[in-house]
C-alpha atoms as a PDB file:
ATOM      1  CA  UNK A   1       5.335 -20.578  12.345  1.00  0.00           C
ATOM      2  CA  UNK A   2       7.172 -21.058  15.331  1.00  0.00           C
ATOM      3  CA  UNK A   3       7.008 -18.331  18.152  1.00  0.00           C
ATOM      4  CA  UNK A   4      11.008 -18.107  17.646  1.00  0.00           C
ATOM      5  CA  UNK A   5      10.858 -17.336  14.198  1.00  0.00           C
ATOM      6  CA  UNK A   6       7.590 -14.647  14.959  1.00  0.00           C
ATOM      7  CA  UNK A   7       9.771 -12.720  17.685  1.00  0.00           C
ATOM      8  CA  UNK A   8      12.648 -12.509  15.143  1.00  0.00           C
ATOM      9  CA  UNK A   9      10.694 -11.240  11.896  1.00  0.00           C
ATOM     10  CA  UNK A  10       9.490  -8.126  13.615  1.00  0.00           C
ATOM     11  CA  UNK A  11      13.082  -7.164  12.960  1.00  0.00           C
ATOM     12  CA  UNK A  12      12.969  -8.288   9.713  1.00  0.00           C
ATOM     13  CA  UNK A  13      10.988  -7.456   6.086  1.00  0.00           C
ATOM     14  CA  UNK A  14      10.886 -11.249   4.785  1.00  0.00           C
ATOM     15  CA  UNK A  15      12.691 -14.774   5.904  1.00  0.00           C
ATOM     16  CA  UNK A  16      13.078 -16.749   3.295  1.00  0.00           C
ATOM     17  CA  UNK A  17      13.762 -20.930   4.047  1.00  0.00           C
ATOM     18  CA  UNK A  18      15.255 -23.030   2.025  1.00  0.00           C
ATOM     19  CA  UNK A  19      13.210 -21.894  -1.336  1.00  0.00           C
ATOM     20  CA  UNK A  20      13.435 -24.162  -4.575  1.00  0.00           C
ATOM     21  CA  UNK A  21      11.910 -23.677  -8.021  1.00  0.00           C
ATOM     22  CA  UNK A  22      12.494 -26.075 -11.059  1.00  0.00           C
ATOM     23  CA  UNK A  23      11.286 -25.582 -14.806  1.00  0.00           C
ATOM     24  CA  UNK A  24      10.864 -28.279 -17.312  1.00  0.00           C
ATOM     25  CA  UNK A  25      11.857 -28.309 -20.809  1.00  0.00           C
ATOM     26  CA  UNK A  26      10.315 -32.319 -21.713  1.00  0.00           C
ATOM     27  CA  UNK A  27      11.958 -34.005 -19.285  1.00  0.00           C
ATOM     28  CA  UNK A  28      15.104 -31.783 -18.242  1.00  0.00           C
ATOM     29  CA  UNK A  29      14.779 -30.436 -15.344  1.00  0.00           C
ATOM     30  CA  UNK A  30      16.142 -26.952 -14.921  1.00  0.00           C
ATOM     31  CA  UNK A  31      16.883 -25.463 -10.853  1.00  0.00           C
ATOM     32  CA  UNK A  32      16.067 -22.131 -10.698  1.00  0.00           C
ATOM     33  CA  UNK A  33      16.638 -21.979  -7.129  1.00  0.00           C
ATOM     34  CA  UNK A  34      18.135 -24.863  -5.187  1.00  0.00           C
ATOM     35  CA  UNK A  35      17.545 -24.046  -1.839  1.00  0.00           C
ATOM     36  CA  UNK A  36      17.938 -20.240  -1.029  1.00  0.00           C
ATOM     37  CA  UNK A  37      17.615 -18.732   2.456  1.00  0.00           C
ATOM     38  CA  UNK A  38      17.505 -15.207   3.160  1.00  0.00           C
ATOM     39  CA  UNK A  39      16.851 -12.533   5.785  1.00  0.00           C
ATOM     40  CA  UNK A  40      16.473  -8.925   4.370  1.00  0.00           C
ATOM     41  CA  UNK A  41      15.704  -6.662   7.095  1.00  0.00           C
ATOM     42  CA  UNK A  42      13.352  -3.599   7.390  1.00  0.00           C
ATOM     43  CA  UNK A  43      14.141  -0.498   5.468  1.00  0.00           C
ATOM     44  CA  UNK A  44      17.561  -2.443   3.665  1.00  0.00           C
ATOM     45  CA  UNK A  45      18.607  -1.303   0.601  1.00  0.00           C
ATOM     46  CA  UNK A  46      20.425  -4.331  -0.741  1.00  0.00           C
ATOM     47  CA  UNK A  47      21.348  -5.589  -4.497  1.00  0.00           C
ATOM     48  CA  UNK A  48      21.288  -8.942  -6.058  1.00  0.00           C
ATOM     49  CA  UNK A  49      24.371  -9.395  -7.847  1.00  0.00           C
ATOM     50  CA  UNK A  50      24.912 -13.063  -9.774  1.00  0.00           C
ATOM     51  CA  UNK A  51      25.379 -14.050 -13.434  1.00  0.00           C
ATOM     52  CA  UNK A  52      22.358 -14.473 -16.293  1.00  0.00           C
ATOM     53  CA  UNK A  53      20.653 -17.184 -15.632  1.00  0.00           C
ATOM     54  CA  UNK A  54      21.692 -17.805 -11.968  1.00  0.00           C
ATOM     55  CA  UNK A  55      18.225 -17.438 -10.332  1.00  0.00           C
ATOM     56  CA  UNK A  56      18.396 -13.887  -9.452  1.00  0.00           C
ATOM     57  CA  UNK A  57      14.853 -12.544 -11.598  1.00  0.00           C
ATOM     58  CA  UNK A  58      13.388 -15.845 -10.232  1.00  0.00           C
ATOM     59  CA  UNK A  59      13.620 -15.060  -6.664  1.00  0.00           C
ATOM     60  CA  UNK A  60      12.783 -11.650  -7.555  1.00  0.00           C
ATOM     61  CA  UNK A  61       9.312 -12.607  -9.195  1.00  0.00           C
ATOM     62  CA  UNK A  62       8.609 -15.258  -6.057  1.00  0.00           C
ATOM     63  CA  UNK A  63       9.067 -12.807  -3.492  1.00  0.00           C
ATOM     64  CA  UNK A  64       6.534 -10.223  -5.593  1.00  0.00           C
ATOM     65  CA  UNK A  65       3.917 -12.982  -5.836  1.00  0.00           C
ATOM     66  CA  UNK A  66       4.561 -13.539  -9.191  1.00  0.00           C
ATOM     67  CA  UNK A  67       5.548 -16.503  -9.456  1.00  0.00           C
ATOM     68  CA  UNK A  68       5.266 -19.388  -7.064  1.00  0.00           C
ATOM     69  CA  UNK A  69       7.890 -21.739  -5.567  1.00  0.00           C
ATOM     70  CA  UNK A  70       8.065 -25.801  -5.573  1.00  0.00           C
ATOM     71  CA  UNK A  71       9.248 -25.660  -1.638  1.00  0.00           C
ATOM     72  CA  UNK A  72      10.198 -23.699   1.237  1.00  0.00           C
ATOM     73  CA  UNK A  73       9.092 -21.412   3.166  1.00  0.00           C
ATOM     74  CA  UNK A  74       8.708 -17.693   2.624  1.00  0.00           C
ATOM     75  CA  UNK A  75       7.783 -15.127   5.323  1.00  0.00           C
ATOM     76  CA  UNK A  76       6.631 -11.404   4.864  1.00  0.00           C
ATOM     77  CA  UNK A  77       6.275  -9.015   7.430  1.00  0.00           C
ATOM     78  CA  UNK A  78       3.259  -7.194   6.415  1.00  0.00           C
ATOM     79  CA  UNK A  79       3.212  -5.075   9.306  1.00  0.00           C
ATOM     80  CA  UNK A  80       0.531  -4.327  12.353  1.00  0.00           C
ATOM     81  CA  UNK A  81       2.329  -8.090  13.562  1.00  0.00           C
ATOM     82  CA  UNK A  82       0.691  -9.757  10.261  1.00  0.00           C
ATOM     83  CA  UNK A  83       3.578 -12.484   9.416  1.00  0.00           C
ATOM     84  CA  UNK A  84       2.189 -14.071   6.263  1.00  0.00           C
ATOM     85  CA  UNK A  85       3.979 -17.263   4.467  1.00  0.00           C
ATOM     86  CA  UNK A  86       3.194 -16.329   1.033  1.00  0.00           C
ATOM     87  CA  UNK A  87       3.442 -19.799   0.034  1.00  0.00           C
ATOM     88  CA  UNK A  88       0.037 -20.474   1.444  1.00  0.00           C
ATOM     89  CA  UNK A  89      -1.830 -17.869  -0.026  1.00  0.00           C
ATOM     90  CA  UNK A  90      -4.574 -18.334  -2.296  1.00  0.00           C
ATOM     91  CA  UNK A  91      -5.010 -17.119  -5.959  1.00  0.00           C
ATOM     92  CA  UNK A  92      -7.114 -14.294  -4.342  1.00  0.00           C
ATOM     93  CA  UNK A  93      -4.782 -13.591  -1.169  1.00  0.00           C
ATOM     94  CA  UNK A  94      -1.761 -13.280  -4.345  1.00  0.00           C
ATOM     95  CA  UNK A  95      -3.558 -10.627  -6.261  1.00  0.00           C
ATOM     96  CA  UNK A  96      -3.864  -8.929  -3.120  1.00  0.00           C
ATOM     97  CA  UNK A  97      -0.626  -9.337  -1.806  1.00  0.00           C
ATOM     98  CA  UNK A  98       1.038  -7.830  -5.294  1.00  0.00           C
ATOM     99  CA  UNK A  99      -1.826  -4.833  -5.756  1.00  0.00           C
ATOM    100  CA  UNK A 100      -1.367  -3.574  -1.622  1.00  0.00           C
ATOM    101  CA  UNK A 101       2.023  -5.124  -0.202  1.00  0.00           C
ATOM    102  CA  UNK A 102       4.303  -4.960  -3.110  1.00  0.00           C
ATOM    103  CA  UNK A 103       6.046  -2.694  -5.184  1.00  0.00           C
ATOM    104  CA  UNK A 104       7.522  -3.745  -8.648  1.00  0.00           C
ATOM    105  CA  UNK A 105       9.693  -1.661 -10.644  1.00  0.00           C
ATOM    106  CA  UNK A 106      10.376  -3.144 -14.356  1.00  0.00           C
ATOM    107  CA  UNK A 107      13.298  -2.580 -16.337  1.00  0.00           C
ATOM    108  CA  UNK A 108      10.851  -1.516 -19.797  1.00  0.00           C
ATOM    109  CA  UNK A 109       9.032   0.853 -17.254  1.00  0.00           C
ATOM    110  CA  UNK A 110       5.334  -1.291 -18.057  1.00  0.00           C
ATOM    111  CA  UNK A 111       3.603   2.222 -18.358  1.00  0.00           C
ATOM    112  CA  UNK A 112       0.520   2.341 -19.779  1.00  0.00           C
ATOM    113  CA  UNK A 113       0.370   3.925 -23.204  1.00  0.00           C
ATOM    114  CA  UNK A 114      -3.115   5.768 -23.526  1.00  0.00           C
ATOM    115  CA  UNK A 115      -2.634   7.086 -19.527  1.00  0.00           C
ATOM    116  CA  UNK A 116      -0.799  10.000 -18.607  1.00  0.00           C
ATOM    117  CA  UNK A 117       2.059   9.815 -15.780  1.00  0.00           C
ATOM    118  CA  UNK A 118      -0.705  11.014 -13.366  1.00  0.00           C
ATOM    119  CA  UNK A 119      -3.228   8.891 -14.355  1.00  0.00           C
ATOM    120  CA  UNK A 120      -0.509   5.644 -14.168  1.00  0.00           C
ATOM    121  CA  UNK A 121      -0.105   6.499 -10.444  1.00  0.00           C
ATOM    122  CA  UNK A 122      -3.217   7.047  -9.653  1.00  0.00           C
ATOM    123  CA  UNK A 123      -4.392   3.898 -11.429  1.00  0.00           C
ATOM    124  CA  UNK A 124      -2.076   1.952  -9.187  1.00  0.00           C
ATOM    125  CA  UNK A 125      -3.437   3.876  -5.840  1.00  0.00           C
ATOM    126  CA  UNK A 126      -6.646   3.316  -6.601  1.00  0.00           C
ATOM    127  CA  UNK A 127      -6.706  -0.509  -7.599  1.00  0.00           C
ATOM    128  CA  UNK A 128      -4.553  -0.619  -3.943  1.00  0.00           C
ATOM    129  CA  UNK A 129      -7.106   1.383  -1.897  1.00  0.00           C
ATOM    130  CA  UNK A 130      -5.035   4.787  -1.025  1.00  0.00           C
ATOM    131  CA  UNK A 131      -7.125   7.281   0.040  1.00  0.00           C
ATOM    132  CA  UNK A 132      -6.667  10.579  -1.615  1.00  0.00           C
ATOM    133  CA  UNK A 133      -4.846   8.621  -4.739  1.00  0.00           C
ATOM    134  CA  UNK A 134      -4.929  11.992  -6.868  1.00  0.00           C
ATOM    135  CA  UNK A 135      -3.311  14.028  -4.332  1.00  0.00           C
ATOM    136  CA  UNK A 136      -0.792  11.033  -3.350  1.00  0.00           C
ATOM    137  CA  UNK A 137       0.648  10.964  -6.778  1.00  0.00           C
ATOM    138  CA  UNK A 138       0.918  14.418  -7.507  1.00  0.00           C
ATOM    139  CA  UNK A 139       2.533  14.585  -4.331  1.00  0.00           C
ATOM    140  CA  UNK A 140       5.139  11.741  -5.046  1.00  0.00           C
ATOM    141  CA  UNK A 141       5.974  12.389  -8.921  1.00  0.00           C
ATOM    142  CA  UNK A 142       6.595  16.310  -7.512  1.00  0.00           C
ATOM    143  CA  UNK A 143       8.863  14.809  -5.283  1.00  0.00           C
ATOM    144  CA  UNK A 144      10.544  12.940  -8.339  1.00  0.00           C
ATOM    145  CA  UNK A 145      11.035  16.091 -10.090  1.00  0.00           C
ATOM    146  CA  UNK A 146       7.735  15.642 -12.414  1.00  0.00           C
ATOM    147  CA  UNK A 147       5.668  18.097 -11.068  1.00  0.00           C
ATOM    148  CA  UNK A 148       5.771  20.685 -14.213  1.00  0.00           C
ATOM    149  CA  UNK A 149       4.520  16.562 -16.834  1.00  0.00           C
ATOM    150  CA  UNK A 150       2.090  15.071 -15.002  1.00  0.00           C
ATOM    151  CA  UNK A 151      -0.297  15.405 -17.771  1.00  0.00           C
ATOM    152  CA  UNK A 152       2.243  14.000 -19.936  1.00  0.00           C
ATOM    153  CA  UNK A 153       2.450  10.793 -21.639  1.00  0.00           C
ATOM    154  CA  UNK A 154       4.691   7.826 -21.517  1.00  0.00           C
ATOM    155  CA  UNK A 155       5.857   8.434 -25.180  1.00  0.00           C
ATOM    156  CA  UNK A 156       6.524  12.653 -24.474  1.00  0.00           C
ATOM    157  CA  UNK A 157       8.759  11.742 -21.686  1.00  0.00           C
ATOM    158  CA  UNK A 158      12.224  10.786 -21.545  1.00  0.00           C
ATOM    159  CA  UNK A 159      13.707   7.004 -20.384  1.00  0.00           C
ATOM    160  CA  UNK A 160      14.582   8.488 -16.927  1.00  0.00           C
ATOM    161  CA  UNK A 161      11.467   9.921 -17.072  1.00  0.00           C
ATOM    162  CA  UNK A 162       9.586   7.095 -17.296  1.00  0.00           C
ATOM    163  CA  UNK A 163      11.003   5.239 -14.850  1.00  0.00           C
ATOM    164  CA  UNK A 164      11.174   7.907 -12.445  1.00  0.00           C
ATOM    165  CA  UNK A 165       6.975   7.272 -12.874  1.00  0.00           C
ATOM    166  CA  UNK A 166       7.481   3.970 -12.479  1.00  0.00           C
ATOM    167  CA  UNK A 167       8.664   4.673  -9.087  1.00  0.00           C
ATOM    168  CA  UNK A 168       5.929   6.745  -8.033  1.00  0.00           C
ATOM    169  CA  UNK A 169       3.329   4.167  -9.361  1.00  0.00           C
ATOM    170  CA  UNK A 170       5.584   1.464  -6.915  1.00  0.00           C
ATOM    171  CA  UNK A 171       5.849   3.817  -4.041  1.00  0.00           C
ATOM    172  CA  UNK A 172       2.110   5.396  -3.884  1.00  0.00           C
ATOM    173  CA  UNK A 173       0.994   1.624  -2.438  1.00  0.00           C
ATOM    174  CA  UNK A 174       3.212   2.462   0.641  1.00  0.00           C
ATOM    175  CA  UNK A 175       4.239  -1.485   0.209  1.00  0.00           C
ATOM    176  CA  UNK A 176       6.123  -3.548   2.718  1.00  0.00           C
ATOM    177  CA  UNK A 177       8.382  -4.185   0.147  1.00  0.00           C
ATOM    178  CA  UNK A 178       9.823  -2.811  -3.343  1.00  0.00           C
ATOM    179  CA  UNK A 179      11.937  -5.014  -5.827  1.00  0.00           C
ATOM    180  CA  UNK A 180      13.280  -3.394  -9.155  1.00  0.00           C
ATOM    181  CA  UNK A 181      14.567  -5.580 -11.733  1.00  0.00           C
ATOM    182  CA  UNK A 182      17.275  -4.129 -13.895  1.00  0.00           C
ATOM    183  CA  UNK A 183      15.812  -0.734 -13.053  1.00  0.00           C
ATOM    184  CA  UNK A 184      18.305   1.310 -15.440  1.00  0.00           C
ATOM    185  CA  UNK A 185      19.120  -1.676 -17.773  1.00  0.00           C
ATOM    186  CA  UNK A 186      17.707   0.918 -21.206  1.00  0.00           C
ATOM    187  CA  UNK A 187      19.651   4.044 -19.723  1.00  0.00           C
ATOM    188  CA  UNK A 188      22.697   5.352 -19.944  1.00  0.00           C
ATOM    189  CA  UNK A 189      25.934   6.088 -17.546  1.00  0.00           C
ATOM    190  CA  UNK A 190      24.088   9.584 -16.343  1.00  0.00           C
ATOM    191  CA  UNK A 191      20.443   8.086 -15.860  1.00  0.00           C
ATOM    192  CA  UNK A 192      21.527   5.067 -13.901  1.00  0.00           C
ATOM    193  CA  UNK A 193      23.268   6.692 -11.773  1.00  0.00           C
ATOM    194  CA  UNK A 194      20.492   9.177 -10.769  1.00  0.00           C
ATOM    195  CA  UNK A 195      18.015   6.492 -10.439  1.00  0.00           C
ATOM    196  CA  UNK A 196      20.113   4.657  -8.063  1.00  0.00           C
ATOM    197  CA  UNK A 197      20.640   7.694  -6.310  1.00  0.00           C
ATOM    198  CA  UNK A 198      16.801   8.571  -6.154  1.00  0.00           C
ATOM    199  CA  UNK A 199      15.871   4.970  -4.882  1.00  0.00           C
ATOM    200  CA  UNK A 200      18.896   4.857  -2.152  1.00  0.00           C
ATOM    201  CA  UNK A 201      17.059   8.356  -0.612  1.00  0.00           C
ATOM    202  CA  UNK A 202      13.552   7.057  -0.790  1.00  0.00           C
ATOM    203  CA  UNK A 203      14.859   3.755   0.936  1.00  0.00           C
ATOM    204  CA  UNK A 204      16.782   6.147   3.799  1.00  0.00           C
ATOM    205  CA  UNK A 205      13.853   8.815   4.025  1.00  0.00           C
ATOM    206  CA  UNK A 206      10.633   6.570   4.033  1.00  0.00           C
ATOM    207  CA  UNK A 207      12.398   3.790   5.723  1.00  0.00           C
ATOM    208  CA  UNK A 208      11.686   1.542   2.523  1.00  0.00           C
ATOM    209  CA  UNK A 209      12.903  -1.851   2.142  1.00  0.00           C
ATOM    210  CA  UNK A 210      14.231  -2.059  -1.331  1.00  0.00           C
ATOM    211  CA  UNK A 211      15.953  -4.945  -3.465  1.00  0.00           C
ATOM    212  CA  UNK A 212      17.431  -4.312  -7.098  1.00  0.00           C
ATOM    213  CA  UNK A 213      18.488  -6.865  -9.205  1.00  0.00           C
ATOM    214  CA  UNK A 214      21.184  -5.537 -10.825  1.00  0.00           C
ATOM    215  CA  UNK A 215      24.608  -6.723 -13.259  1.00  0.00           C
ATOM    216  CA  UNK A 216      26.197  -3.669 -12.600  1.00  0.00           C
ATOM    217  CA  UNK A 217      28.587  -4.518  -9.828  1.00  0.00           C
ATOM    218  CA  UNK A 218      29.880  -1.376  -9.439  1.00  0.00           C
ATOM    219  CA  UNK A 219      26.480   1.060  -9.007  1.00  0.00           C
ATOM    220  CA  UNK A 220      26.371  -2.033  -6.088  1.00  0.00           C
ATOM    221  CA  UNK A 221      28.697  -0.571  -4.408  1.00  0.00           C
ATOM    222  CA  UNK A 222      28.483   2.698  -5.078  1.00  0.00           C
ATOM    223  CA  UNK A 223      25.351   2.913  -3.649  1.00  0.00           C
ATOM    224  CA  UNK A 224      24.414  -0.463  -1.313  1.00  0.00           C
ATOM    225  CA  UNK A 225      26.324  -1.439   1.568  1.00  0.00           C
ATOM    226  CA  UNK A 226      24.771  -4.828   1.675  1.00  0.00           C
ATOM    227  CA  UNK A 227      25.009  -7.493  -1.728  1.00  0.00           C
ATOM    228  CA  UNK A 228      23.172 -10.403  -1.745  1.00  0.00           C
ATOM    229  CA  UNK A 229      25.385 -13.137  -4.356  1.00  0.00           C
ATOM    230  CA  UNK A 230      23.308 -15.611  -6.484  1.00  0.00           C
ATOM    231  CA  UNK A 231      24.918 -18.524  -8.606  1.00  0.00           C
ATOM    232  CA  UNK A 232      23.451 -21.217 -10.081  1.00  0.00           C
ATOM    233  CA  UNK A 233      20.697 -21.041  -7.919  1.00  0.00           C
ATOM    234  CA  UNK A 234      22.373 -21.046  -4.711  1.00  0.00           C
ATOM    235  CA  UNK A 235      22.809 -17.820  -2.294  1.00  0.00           C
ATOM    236  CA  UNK A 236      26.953 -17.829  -2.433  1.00  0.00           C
ATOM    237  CA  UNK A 237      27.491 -14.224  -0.441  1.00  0.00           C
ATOM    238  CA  UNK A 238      25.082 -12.916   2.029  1.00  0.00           C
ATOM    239  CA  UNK A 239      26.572  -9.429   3.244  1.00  0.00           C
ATOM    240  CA  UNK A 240      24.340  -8.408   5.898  1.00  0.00           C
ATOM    241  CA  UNK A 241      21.634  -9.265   8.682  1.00  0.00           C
ATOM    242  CA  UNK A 242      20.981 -12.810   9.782  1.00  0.00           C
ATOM    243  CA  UNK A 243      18.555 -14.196  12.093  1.00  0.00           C
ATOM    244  CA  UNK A 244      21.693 -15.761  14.163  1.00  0.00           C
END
């Protein structure tokens, strides 16, 4: 990494270069991604807005270690000046990356069953190292308006509920970065909107980057001043920072 591009990423979350991914079905080849670059910077709340199928879930999954891309070049700013291309990373170094760095936030919520909110949190603070993981999720699902059911269980708790613990299980890893696929694609008009609203004042009060994949143009821009346009693979819109 040049010292050009290391100067510039301390203002930045991740640079992404020129990223391509390709799936085969026998021998049709399928582009994912055809060459996306991207600069999100620290603490941006942005949404990816594009039609099914036009690479926006893939980019997602890539940039949460995931999945893995066929070339390119993809920076993260893990803080304490560690610049990390997450290409290069080992099997290991992935798992590591995804349990410490990064937050996911699933559109089915991905709770676990048998655990109580609490213990979901916690689970997720402890397999990340937090120190006082107990106290760090009560703390955080309190703050989510769950104080009075943390001892209750995934199925005894509304859809908003839910996800409003799947938040606290992404934010409890302090990551460097938080990506929410579809976060409020099972709720309704009422419970999207407060989600949105909840994740847009985590982003502003704990200085959180935060992207959203999201078909819902108009919760966009309601609530994100910054869009990030995907079609067929290719970045078509880029409302915000660049690297100049």
């Amino acid at each position: 990494m040049s010292m050009n591009i290391e100067s510039k990423l301390n203002q930045f979350q991740f640079i992404a270069r020129d990223v391509k991914k390709s799936y085969w079905t026998a021998n049709i080849e399928t582009k994912a991604l055809d060459g996306i670059s991207l600069n999100v910077g620290k603490g941006d709340f942005k949404m990816i807005l594009g039609p099914s199928g036009s690479g926006k879930t893939t980019l997602m999954n890539i940039l949460g270690g995931l999945d893995s891309a066929d070339s390119g070049e993809i920076i993260i700013n893990l803080g304490n000046g560690k610049f990390k291309d997450i290409r290069k990373f080992t099997n290991n170094e992935l798992t590591n990356y995804r349990r410490k760095h990064i937050g996911i936030i699933f559109q089915f919520y991905n709770l676990i069953p048998i655990l109580t909110a609490l213990e979901n949190v916690e689970l997720a603070a402890r397999f990340s190292g937090i120190s006082s993981p107990k106290k760090k999720s009560k703390e955080y699902l309190s703050e989510l308006g769950l104080g009075d059911k943390l001892n209750r269980y995934p199925n005894q708790l509304s859809g908003g509920e839910q996800q409003r613990v799947a938040i606290a299980r992404a934010l409890v890893k302090d990551p460097a970065l938080i990506l929410a696929d579809e976060p409020t694609g099972n709720l309704d008009s009422v419970k999207t909107d407060e989600i949105y609203k909840i994740l847009k004042k985590l982003s502003e009060d704990y200085n959180k980057t935060i992207l959203i994949v999201t078909h819902d143009e108009d919760m966009a821009n309601k609530y994100a001043k910054e869009h990030i346009y995907i079609k067929d693979g290719r970045l078509i819109r880029n409302q915000g920072k660049g690297v100049g």
